[in-house]
C-alpha atoms as a PDB file:
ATOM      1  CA  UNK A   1     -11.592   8.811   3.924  1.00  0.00           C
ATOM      2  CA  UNK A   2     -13.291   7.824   1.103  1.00  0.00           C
ATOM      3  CA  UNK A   3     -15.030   3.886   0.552  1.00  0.00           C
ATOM      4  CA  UNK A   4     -12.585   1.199   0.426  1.00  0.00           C
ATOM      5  CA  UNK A   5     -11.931  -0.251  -2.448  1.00  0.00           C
ATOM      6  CA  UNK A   6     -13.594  -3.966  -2.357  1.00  0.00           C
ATOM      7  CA  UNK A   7     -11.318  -6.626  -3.985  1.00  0.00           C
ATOM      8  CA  UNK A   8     -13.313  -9.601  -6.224  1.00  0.00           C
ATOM      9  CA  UNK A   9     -13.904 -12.737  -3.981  1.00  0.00           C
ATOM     10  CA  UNK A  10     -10.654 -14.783  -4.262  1.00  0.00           C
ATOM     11  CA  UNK A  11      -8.145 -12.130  -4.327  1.00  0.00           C
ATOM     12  CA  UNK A  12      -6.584 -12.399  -1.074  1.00  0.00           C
ATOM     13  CA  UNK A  13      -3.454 -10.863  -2.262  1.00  0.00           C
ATOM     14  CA  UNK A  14      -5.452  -8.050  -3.156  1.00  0.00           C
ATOM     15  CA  UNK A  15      -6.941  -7.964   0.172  1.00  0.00           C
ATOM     16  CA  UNK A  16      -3.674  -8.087   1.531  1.00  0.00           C
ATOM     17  CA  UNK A  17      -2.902  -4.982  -0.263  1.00  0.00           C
ATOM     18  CA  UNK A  18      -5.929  -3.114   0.701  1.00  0.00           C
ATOM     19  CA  UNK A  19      -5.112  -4.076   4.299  1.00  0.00           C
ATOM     20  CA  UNK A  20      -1.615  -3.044   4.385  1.00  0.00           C
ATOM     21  CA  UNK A  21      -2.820   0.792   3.186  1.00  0.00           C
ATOM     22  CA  UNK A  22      -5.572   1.028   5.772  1.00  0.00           C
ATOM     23  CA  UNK A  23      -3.327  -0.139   8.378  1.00  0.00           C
ATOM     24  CA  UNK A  24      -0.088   2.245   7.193  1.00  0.00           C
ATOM     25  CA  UNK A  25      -2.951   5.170   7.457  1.00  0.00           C
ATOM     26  CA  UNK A  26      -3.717   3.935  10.732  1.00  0.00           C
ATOM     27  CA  UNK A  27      -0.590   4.004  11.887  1.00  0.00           C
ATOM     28  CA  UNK A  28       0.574   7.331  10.726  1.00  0.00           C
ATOM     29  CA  UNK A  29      -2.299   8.586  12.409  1.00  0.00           C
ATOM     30  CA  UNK A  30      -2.249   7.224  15.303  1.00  0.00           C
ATOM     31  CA  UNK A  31       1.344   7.438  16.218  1.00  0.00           C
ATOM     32  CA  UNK A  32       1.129   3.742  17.137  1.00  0.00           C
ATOM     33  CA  UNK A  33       4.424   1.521  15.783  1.00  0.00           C
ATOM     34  CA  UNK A  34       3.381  -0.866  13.174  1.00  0.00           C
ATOM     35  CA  UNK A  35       3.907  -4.095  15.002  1.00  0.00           C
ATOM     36  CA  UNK A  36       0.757  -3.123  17.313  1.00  0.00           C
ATOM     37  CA  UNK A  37      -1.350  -1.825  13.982  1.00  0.00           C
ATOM     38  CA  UNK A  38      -0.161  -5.011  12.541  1.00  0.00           C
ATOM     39  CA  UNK A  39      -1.739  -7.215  15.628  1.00  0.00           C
ATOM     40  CA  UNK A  40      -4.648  -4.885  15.919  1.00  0.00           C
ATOM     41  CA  UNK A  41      -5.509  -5.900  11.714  1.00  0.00           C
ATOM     42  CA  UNK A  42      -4.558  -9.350  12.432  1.00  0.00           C
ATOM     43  CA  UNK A  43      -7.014  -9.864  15.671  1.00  0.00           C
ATOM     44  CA  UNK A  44     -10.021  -7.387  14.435  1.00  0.00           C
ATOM     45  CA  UNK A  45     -10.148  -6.326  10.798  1.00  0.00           C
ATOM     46  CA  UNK A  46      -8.938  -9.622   8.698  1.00  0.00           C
ATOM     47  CA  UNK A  47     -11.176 -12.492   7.962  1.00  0.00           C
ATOM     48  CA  UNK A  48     -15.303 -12.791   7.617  1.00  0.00           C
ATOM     49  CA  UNK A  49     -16.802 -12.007  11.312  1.00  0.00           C
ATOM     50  CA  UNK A  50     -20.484 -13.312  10.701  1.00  0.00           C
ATOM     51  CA  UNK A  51     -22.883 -10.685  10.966  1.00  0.00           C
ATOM     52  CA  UNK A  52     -20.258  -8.375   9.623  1.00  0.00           C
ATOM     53  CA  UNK A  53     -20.089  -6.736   5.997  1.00  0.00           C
ATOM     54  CA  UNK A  54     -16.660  -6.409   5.115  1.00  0.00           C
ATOM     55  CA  UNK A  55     -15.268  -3.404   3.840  1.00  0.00           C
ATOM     56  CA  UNK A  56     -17.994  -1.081   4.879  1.00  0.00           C
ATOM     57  CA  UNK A  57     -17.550  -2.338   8.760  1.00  0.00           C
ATOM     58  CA  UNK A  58     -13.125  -1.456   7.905  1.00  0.00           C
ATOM     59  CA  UNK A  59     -12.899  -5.564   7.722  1.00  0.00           C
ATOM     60  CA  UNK A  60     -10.698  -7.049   4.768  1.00  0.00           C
ATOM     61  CA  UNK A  61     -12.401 -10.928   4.602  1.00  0.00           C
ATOM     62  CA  UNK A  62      -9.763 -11.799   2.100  1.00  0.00           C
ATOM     63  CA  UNK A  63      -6.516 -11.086   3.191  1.00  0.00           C
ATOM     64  CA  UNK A  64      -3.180 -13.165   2.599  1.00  0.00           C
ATOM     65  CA  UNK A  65      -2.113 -12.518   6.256  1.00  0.00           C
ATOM     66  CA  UNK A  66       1.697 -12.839   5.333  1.00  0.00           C
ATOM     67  CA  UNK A  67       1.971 -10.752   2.519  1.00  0.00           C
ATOM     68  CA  UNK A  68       0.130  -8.132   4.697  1.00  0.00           C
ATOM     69  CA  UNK A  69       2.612  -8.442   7.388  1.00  0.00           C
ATOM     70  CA  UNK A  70       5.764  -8.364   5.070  1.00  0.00           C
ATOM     71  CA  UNK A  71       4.443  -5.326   2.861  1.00  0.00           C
ATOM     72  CA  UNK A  72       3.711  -3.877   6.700  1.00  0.00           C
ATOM     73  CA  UNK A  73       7.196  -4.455   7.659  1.00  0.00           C
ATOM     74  CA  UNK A  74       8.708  -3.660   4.462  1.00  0.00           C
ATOM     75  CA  UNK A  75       7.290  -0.222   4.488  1.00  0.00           C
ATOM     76  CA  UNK A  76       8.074   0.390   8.052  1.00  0.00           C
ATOM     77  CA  UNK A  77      11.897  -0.750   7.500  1.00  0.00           C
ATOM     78  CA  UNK A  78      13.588   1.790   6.558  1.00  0.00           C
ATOM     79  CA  UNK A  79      11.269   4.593   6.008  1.00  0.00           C
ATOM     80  CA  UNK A  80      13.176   7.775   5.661  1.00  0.00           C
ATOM     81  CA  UNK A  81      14.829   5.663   3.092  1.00  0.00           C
ATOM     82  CA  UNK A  82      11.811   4.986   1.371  1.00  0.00           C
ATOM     83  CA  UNK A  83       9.948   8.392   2.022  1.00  0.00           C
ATOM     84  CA  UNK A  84      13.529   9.559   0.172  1.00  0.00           C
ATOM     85  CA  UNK A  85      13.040   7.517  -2.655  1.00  0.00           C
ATOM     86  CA  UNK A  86       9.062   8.899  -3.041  1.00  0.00           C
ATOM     87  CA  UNK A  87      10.219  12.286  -2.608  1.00  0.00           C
ATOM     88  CA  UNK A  88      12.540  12.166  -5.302  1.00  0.00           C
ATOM     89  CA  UNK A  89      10.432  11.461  -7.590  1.00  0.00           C
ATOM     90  CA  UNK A  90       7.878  14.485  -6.126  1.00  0.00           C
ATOM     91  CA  UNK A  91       7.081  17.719  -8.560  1.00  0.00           C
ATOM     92  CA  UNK A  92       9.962  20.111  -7.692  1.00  0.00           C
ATOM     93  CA  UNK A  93       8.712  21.974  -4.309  1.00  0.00           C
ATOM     94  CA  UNK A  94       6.787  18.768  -2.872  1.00  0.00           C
ATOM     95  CA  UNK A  95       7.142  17.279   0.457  1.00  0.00           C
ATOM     96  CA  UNK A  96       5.904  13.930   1.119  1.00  0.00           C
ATOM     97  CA  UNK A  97       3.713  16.023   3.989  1.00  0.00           C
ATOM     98  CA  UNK A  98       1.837  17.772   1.112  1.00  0.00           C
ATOM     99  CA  UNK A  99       0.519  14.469  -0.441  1.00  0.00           C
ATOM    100  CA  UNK A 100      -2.939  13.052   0.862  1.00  0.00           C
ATOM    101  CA  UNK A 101      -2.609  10.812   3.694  1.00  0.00           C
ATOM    102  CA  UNK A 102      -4.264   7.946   1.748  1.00  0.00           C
ATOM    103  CA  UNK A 103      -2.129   8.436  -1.156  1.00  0.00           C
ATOM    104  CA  UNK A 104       1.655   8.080   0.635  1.00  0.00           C
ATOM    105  CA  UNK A 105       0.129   5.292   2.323  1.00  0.00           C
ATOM    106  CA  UNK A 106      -0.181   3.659  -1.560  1.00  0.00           C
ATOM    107  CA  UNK A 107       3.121   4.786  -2.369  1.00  0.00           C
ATOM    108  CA  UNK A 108       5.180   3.422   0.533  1.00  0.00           C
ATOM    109  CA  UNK A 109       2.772   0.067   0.715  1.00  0.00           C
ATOM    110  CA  UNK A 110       4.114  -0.531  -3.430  1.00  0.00           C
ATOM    111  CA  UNK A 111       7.541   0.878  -2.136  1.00  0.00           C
ATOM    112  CA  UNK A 112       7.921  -1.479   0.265  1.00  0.00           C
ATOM    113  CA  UNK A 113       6.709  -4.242  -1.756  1.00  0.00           C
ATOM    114  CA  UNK A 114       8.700  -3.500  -4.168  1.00  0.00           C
ATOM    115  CA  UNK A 115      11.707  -3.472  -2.053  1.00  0.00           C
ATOM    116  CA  UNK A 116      10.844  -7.223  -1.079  1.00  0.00           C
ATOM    117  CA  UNK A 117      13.075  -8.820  -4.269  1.00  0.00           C
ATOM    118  CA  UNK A 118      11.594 -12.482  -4.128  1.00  0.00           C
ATOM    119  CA  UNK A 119       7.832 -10.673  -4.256  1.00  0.00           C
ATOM    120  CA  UNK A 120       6.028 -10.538  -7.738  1.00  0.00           C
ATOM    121  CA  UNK A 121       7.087  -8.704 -10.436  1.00  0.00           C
ATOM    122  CA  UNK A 122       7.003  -4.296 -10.079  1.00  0.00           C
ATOM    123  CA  UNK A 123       4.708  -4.165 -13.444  1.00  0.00           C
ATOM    124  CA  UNK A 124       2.201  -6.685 -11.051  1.00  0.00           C
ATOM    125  CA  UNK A 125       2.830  -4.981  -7.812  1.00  0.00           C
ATOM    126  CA  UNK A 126       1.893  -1.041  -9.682  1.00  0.00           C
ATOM    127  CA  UNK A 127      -1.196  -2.487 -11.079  1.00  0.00           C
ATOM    128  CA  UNK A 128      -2.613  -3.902  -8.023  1.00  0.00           C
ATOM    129  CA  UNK A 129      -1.989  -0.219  -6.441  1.00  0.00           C
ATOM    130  CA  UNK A 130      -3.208   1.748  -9.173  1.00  0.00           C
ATOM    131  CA  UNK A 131      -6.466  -0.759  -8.935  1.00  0.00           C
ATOM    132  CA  UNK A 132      -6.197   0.574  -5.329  1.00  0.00           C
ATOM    133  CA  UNK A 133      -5.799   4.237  -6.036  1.00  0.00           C
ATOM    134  CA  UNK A 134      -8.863   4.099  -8.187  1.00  0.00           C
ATOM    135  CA  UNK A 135     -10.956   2.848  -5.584  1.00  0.00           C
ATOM    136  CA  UNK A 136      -9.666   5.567  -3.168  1.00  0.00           C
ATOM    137  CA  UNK A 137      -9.795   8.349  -5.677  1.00  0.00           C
ATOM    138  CA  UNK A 138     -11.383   9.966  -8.711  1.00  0.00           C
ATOM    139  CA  UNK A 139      -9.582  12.531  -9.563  1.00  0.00           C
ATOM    140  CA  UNK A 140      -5.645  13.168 -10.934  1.00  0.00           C
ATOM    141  CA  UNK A 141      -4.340  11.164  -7.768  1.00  0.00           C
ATOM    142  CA  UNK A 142      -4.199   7.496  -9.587  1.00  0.00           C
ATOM    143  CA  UNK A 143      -2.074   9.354 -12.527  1.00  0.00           C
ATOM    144  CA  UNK A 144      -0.274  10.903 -10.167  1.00  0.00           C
ATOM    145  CA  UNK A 145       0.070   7.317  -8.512  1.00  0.00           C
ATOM    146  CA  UNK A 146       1.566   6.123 -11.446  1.00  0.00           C
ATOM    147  CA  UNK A 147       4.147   7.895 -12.612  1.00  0.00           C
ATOM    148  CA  UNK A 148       5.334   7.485  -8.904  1.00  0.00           C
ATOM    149  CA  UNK A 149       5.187   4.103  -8.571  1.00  0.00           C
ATOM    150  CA  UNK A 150       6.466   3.823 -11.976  1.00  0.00           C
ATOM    151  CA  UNK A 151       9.597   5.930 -11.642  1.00  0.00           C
ATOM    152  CA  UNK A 152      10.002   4.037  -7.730  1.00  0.00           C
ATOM    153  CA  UNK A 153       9.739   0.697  -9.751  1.00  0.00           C
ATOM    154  CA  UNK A 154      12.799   2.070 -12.070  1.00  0.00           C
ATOM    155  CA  UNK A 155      14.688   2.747  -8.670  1.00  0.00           C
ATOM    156  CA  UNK A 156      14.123  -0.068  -6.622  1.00  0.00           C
ATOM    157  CA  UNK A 157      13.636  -3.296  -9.439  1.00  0.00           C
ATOM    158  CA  UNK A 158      15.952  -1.254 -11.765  1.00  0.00           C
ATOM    159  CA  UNK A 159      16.600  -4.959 -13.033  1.00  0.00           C
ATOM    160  CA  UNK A 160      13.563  -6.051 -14.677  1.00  0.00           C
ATOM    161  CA  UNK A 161      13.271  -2.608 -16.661  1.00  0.00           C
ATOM    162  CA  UNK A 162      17.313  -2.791 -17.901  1.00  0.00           C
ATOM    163  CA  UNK A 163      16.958  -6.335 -18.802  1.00  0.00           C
ATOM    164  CA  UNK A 164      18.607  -7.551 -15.756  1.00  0.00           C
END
């Protein structure tokens, strides 16, 4: 994996966000259910641990806890449901299995934010991930994010784009 993206001192949400990737990697890699990844971020990667330097050490010192375990649970409700919606919006030919590891773990952290109606606003929620993206990647993949998480956006808060 490539280096974490660092957020700006003061941006738990951001943290949050950062967090909830990592730990979706995690658990797709593992195989362990997301309630136990979510404990295991909770107890030994969130918050400063003196003698510790953040991101480099996997920590997240900023994190808004909740927001980390409702994107966390959002994503995990419901998956094939979400995967479905991330697929559809795939190049003719893609599976979800085909896209980097890091990179579904963007996409179905902003698709199950966005799925959370009383969270911030979808035009917020894809430019904290595409802030993410870049630190993850430097190639095509935060374009690619985009227009994913854009067309997801138009699926999922189909009311603040048709002036609902």
């Amino acid at each position: 994996m490539t280096k974490l993206p660092k957020p700006n001192p003061g941006r738990p949400r951001t943290g949050a966000r950062v967090a909830a990737v990592q730990a979706l990697f995690q658990a797709e890699q593992s195989g362990d259910p997301i309630e136990t990844v979510l404990d295991q971020f909770v107890r030994h990667r969130l918050g400063a641990v003196p003698g510790q330097e953040g991101f480099e050490d996997g920590r997240v010192e900023e994190a808004d806890v909740p927001l980390f375990a409702r994107i966390l649970r959002g994503a995990a409700t419901g998956t094939e449901d979400l995967d479905q919606v991330i697929a559809s919006h795939l190049a003719a030919g893609w599976a979800m299995t085909r896209l980097d590891p890091v990179l579904r773990a963007i996409l179905r952290a902003a698709g199950g934010e966005m799925r959370d109606m009383g969270g911030p606003p979808a035009r917020v929620v894809i430019k904290e991930y595409m802030d993410i993206a870049h630190g993850f990647f430097g190639g095509e993949e935060p374009r690619f994010c985009n227009g994913v998480l854009d067309a997801m956006a138009r699926v999922l808060r189909a009311e603040e784009f048709n002036g609902g």
